[in-house]
Protein backbone atom coordinates (compact mmCIF):
# COMPACT_ATOMS: atom_id res chain seq x y z
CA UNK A 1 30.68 -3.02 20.32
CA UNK A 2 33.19 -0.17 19.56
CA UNK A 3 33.28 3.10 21.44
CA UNK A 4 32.80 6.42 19.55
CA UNK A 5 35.47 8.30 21.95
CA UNK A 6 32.15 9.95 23.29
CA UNK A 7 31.79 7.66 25.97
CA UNK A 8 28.99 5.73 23.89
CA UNK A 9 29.03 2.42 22.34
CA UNK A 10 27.62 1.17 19.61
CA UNK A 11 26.37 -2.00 19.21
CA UNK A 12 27.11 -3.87 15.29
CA UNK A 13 27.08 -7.21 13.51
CA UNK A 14 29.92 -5.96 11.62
CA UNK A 15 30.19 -4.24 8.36
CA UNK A 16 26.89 -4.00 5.99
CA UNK A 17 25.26 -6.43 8.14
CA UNK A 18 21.81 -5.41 10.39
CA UNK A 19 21.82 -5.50 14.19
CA UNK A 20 19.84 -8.53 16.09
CA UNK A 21 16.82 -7.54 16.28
CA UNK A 22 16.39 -7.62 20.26
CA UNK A 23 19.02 -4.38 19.69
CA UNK A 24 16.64 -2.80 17.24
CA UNK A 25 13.40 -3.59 19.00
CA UNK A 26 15.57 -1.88 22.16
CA UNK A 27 16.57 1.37 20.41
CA UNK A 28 12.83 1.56 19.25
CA UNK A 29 11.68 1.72 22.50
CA UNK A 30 13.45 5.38 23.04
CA UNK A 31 11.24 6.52 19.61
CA UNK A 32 7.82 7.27 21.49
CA UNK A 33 4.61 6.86 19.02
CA UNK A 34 0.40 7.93 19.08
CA UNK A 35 -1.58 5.10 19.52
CA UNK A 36 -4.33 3.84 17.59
CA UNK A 37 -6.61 0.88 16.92
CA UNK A 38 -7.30 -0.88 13.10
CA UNK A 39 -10.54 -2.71 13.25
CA UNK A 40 -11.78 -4.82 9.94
CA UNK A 41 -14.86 -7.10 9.71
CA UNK A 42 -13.82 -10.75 9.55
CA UNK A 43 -15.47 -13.99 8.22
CA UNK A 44 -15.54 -15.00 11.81
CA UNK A 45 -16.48 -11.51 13.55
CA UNK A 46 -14.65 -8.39 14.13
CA UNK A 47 -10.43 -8.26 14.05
CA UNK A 48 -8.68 -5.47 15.40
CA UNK A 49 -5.50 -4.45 16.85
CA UNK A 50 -3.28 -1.53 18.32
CA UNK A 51 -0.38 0.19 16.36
CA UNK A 52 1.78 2.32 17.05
CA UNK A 53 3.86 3.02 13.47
CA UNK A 54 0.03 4.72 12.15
CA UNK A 55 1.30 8.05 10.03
CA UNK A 56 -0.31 10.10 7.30
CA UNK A 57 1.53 9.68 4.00
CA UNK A 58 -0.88 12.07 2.25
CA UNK A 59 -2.85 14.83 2.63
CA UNK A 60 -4.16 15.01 -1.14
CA UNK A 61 -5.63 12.20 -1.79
CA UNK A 62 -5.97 11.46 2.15
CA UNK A 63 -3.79 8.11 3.28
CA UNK A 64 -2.45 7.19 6.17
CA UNK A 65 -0.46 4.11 6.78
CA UNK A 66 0.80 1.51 9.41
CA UNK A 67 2.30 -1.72 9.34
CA UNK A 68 1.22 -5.13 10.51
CA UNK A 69 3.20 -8.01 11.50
CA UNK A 70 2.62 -10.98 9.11
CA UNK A 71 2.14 -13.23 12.21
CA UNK A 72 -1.15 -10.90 13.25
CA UNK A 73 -4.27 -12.75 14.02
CA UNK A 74 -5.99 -9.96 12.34
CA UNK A 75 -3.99 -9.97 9.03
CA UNK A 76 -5.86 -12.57 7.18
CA UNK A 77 -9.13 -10.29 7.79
CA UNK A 78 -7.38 -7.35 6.77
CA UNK A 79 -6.35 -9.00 3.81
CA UNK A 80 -9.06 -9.82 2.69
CA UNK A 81 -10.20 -6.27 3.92
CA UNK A 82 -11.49 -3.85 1.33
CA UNK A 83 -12.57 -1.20 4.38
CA UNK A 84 -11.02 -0.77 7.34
CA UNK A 85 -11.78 1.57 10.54
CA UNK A 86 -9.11 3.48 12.46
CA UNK A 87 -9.17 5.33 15.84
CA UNK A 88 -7.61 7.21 17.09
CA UNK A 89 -6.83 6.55 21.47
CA UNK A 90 -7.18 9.38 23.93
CA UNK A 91 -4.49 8.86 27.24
CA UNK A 92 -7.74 7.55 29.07
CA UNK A 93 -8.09 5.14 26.42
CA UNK A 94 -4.85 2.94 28.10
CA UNK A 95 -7.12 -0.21 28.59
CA UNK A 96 -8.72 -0.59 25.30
CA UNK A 97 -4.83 0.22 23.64
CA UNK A 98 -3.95 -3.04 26.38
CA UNK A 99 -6.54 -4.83 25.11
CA UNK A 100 -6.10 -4.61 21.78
CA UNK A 101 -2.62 -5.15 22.00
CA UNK A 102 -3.20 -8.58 24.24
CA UNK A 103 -3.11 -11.87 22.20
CA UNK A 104 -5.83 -13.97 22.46
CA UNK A 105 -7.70 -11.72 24.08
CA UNK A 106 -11.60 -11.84 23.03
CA UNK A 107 -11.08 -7.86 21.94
CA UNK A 108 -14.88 -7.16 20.69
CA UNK A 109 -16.69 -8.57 23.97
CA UNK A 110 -17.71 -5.96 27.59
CA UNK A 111 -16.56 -3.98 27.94
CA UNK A 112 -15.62 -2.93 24.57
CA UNK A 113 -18.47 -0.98 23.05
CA UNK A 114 -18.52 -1.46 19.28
CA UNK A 115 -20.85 -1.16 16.52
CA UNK A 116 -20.59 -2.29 13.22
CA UNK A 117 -20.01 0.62 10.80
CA UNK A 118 -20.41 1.16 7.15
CA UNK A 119 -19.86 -2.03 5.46
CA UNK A 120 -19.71 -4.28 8.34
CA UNK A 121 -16.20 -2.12 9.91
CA UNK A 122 -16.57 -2.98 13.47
CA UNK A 123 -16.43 1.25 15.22
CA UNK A 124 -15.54 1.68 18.74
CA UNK A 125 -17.29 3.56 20.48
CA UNK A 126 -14.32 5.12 22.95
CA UNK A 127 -12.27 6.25 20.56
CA UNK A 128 -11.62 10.15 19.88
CA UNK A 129 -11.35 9.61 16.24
CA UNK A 130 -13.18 7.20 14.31
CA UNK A 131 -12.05 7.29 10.59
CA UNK A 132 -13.28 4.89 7.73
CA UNK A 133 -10.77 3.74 5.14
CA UNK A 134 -10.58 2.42 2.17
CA UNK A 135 -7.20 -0.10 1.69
CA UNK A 136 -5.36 0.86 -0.97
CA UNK A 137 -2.59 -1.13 -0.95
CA UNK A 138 -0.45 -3.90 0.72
CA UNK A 139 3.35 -4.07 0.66
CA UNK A 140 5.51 -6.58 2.19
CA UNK A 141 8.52 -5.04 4.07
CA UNK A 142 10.53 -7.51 6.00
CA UNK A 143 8.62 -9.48 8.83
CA UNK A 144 5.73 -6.81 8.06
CA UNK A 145 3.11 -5.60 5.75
CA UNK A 146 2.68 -1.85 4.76
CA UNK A 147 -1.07 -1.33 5.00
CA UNK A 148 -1.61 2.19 2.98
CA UNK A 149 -5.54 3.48 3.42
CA UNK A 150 -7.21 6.53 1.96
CA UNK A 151 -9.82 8.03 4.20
CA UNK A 152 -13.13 8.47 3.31
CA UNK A 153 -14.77 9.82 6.30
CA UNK A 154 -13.52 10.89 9.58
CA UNK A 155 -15.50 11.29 13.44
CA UNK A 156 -14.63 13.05 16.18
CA UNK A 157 -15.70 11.64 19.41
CA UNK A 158 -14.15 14.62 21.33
CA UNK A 159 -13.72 11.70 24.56
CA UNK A 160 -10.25 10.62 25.81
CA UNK A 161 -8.62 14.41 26.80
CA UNK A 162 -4.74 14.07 25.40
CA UNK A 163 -3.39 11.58 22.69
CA UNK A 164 -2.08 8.55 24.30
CA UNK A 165 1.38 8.04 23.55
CA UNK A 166 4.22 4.53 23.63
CA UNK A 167 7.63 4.73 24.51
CA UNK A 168 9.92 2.81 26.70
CA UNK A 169 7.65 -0.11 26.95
CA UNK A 170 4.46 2.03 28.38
CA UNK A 171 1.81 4.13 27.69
CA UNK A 172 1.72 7.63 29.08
CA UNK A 173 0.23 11.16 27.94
CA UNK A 174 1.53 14.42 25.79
CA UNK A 175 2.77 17.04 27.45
CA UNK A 176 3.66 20.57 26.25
CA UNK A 177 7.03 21.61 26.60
CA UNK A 178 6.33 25.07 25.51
CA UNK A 179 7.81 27.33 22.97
CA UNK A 180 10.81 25.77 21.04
CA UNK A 181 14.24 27.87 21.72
CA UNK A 182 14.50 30.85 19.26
CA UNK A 183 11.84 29.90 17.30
CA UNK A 184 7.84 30.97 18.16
CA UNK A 185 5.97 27.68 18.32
CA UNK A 186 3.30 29.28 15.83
CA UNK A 187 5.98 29.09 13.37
CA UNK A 188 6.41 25.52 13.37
CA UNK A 189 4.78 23.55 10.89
CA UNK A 190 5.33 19.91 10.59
CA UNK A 191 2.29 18.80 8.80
CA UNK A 192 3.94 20.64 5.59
CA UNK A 193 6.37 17.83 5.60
CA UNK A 194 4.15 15.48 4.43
CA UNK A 195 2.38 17.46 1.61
CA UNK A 196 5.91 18.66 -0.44
């Protein structure tokens, strides 16, 4: 560790060499994220899991993207994958984000409600988005894959009130904190970002 003269401290492994990971996965937890679930039809039944690194990486064609751990359960369905459903988790959706999270947990029995969607894609029912997606392409990054899908439909459920939201090892809710200092909140426009 060396001290900035700030009062903080940073934690290194010395020059041009990465932090431990337990220091990473700590400074990740102050980087709060939405929540969603990826659900693909399996050989053996339904695979799905929660994420929390889901983004959109297009708006024209439509893809989003999220990564999954090469370790997943799920990944050799999702693999094989050529559809894929994601949905998007409401703050009273905590349980089925637990769930979903949970190894071993038998994630498709009550009281998840599911149907199977176009081409098999297992849809849950509780989610306040439902989108279908087509998987576009795979690409190894470290301990993880980059799953990149392009949407091809999208449902609104209109259930689950405020996006649910991770940080600091918990879910919790979005709230508002108004108008942005010297700037009119109507002015702000971060979905540009991902379009230029």
């Amino acid at each position: 560790m060396s001290d900035t003269g700030n009062g903080d401290a940073w934690t290194t492994a010395g020059p041009d060499a990465p932090v431990a990971a337990d220091v990473f996965r700590e400074a990740l937890r102050h980087h709060g994220g939405g929540v969603a679930v990826v659900t693909v039809a399996g050989e053996d039944g339904p695979r799905g899991f929660t994420v929390t690194s889901l983004t959109a990486a297009s708006l024209r064609p439509p893809l989003l993207s999220f990564f999954v751990n090469h370790d997943s359960r799920s990944w050799p369905a999702l693999k094989a994958a050529d559809h894929l459903g994601v949905h998007l988790l409401g703050a009273a959706h905590r349980d089925l984000a637990a769930l979903f999270a949970r190894r071993g947990a038998d994630r498709f029995a009550p009281p998840t409600r599911w149907w199977p969607g176009p081409g098999g894609v297992p849809l849950l029912t509780d989610a306040t988005i439902r989108m279908i997606c087509a998987r576009r392409e795979v690409v190894p990054v470290g301990d993880h894959f980059l799953v990149v899908g392009e949407v091809l439909g999208v449902e609104r459920n209109g259930a689950g009130g405020d996006p649910l939201l991770y940080a600091h090892g918990e879910f919790g809710r979005w709230v508002p904190l108004g108008e942005a200092p010297g700037l009119p909140i109507d002015e702000l426009d971060l979905a540009d970002t991902i379009d230029e």
